[in-house]
N, C-alpha and C. Protein backbone atom coordinates (compact mmCIF):
# COMPACT_ATOMS: atom_id res chain seq x y z
N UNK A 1 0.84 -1.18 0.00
CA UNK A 1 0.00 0.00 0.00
C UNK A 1 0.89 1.24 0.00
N UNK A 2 0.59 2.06 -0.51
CA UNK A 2 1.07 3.52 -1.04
C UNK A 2 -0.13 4.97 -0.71
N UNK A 3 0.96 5.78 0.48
CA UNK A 3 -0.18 7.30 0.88
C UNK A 3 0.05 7.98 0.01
N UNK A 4 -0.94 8.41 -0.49
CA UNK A 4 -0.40 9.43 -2.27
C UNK A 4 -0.90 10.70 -1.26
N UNK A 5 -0.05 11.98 -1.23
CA UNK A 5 -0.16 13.48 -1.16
C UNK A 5 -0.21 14.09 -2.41
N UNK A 6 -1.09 14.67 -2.41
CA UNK A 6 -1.00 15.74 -3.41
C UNK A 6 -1.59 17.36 -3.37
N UNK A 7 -0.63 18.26 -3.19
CA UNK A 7 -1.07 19.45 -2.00
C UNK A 7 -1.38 20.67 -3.24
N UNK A 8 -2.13 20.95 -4.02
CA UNK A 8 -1.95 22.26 -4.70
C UNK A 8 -2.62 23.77 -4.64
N UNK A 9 -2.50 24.71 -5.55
CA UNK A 9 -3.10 25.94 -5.09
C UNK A 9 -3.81 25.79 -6.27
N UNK A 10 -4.08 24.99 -7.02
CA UNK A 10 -4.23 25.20 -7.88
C UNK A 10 -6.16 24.44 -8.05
N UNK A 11 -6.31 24.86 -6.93
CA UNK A 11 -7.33 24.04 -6.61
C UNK A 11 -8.73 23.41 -7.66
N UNK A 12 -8.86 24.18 -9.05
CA UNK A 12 -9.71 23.92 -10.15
C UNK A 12 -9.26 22.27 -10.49
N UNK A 13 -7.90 21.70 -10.03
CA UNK A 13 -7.28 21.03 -10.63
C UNK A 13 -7.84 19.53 -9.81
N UNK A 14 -8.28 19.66 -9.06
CA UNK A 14 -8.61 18.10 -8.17
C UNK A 14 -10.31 18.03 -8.62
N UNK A 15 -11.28 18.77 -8.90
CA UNK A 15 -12.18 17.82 -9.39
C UNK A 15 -12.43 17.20 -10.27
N UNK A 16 -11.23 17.12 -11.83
CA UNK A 16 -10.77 16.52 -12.73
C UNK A 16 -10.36 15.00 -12.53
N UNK A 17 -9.04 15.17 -11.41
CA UNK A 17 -8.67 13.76 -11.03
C UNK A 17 -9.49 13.83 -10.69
N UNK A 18 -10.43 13.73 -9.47
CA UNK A 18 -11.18 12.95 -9.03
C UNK A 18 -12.65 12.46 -10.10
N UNK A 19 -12.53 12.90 -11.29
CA UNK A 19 -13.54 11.91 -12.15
C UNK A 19 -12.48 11.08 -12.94
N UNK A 20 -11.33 11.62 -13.09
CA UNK A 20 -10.84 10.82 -13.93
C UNK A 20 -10.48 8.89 -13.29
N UNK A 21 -10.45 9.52 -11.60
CA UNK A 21 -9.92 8.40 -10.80
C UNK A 21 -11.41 7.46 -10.16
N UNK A 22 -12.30 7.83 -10.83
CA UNK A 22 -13.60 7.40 -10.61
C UNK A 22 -13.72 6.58 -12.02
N UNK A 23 -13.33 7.43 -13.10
CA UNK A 23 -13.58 6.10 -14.47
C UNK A 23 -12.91 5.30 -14.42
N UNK A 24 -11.66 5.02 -13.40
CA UNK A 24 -11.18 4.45 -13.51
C UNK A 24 -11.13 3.50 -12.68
N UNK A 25 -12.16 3.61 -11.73
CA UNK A 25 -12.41 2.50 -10.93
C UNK A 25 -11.70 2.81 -9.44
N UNK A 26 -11.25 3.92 -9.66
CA UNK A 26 -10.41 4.17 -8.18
C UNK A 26 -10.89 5.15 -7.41
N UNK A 27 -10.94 4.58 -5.60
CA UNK A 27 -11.92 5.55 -4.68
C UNK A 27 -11.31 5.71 -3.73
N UNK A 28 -11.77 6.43 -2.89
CA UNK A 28 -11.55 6.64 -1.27
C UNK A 28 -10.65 7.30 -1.15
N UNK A 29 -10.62 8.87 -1.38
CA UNK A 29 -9.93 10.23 -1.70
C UNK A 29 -10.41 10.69 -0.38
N UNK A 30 -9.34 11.59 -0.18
CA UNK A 30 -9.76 12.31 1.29
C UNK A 30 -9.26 13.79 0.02
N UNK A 31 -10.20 14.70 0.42
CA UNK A 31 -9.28 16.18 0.36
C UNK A 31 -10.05 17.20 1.37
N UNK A 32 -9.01 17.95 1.64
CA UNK A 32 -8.86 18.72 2.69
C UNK A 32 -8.54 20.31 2.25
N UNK A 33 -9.08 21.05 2.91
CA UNK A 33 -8.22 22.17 2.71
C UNK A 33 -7.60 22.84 3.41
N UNK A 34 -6.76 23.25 2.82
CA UNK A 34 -5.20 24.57 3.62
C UNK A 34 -5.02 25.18 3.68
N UNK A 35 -4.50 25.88 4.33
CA UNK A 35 -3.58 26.95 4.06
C UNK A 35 -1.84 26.86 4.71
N UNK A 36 -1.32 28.09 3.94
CA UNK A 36 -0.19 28.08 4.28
C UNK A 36 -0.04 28.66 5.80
N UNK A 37 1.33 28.23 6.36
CA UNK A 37 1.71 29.00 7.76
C UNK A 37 1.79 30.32 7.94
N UNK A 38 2.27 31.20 6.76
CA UNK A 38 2.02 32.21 6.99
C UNK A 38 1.03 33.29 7.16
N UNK A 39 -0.20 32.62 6.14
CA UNK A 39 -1.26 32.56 6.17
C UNK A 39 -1.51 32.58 7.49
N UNK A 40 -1.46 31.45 8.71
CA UNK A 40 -2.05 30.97 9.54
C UNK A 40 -1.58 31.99 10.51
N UNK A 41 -0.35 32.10 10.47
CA UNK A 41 0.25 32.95 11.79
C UNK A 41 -0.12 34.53 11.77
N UNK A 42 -0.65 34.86 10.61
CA UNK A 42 -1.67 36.28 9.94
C UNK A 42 -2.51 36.10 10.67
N UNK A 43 -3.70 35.05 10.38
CA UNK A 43 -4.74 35.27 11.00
C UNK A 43 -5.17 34.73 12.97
N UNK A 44 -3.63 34.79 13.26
CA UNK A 44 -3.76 34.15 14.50
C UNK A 44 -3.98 35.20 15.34
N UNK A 45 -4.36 34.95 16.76
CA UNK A 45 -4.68 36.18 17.88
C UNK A 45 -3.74 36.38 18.35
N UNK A 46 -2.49 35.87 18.06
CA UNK A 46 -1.31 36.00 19.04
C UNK A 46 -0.43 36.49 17.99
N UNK A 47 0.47 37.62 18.71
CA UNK A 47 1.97 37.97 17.52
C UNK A 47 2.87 36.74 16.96
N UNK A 48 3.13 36.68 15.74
CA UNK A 48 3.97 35.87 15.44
C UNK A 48 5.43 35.90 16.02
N UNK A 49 6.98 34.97 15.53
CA UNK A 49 7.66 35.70 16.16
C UNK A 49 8.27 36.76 14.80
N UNK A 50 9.05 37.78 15.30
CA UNK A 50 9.47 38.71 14.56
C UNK A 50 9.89 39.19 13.35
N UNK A 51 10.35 37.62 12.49
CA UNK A 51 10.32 37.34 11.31
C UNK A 51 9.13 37.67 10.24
N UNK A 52 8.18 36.90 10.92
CA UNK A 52 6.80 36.68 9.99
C UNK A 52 6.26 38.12 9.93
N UNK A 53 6.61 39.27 10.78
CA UNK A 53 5.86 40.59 10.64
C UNK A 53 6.25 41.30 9.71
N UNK A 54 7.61 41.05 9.29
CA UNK A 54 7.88 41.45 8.20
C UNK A 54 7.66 40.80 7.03
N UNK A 55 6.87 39.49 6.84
CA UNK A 55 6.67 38.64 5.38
C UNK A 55 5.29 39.24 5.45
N UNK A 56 4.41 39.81 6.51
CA UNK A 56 3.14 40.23 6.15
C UNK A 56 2.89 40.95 4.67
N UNK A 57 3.95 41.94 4.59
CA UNK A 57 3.78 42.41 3.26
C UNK A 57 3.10 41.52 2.02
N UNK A 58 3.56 39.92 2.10
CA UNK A 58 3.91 38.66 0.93
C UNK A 58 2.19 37.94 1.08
N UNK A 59 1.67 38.72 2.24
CA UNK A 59 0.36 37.68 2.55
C UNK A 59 -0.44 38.08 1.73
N UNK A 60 -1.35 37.27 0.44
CA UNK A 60 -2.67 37.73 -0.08
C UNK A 60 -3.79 36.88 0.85
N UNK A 61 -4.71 38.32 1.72
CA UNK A 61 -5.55 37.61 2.59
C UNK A 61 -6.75 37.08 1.70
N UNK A 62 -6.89 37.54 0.34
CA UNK A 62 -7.64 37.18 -0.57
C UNK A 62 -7.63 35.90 -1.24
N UNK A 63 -6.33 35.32 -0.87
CA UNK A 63 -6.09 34.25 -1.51
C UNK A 63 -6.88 32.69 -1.07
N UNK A 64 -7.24 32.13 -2.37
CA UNK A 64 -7.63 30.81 -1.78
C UNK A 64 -6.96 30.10 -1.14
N UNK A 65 -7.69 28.91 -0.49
CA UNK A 65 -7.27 28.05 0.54
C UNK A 65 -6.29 27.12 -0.89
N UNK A 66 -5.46 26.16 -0.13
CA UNK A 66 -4.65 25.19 -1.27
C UNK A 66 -5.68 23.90 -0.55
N UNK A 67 -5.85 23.00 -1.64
CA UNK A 67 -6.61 21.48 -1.49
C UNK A 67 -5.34 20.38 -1.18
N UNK A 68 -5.42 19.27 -0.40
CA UNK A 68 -4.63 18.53 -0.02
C UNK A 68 -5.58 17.16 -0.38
N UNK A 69 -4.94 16.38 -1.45
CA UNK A 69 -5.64 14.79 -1.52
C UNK A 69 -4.77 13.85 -1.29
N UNK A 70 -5.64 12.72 0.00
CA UNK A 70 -4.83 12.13 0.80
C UNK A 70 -5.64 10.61 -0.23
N UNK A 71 -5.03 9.48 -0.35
CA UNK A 71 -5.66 8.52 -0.46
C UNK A 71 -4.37 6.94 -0.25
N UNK A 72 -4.90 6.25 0.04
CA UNK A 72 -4.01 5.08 0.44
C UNK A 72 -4.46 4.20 -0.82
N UNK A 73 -3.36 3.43 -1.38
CA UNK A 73 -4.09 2.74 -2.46
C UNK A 73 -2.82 1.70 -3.14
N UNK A 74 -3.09 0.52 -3.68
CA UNK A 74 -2.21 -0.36 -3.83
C UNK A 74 -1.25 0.33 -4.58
N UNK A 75 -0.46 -0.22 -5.30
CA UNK A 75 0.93 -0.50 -5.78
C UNK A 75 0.67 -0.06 -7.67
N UNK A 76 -0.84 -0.72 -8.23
CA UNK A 76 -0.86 -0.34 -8.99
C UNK A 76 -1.82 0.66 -9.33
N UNK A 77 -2.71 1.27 -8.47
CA UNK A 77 -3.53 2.31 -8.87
C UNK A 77 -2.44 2.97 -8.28
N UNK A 78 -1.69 3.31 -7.56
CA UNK A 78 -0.56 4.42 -7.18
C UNK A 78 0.09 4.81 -8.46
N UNK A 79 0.57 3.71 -9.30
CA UNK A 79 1.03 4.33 -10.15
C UNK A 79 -0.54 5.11 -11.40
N UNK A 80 -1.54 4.24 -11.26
CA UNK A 80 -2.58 4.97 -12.46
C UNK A 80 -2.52 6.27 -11.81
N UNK A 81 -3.05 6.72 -10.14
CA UNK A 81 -3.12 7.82 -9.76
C UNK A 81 -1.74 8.81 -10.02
N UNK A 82 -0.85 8.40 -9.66
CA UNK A 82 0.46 9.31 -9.99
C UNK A 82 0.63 9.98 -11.48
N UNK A 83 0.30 9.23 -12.50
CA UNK A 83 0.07 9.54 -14.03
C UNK A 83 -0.88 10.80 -13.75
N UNK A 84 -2.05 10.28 -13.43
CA UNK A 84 -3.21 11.89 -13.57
C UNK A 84 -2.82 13.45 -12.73
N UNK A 85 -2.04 12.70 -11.55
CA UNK A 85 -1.98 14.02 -10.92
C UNK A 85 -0.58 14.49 -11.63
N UNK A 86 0.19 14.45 -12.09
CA UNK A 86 1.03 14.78 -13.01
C UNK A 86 0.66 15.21 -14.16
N UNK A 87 -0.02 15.05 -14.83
CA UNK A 87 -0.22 15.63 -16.33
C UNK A 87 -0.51 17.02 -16.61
């Protein structure tokens, strides 16, 4: 068995695989969503440490969340799945 990650911002991009990994007979996708740390330490109640106040500039608070797809899966849908999320 094989944990496939696949973390992007590109988030239009996972409800594709996930039909493509459905014609293909392959299931049980977890996705999640994210964000980045800096992101996180922005919207936290507490000061970051002293570093991050200066990357505030770099933060788009507008920005979407990134999607994370988690799925466990044999040896050979790892490789069918690895093909789609690559292309």
């Amino acid at each position: 068995m094989r944990l496939l990650v696949f973390i992007t911002k590109q988030v239009e991009s996972i409800n594709p695989i996930l039909a493509d990994m459905l014609d293909k007979g392959i299931g049980g996708a977890t996705v999640i969503d994210a964000r980045g740390m800096l992101t996180a330490l922005n919207d936290a109640e507490t000061d970051p440490p002293p570093i991050f106040g200066s990357l505030r500039q770099f933060i788009n608070p507008e920005a979407e969340t990134a999607k994370i797809l988690l799925m466990l899966v044999g040896e050979e849908q790892a490789r069918e799945v690895q093909a789609l999320m690559c292309r």
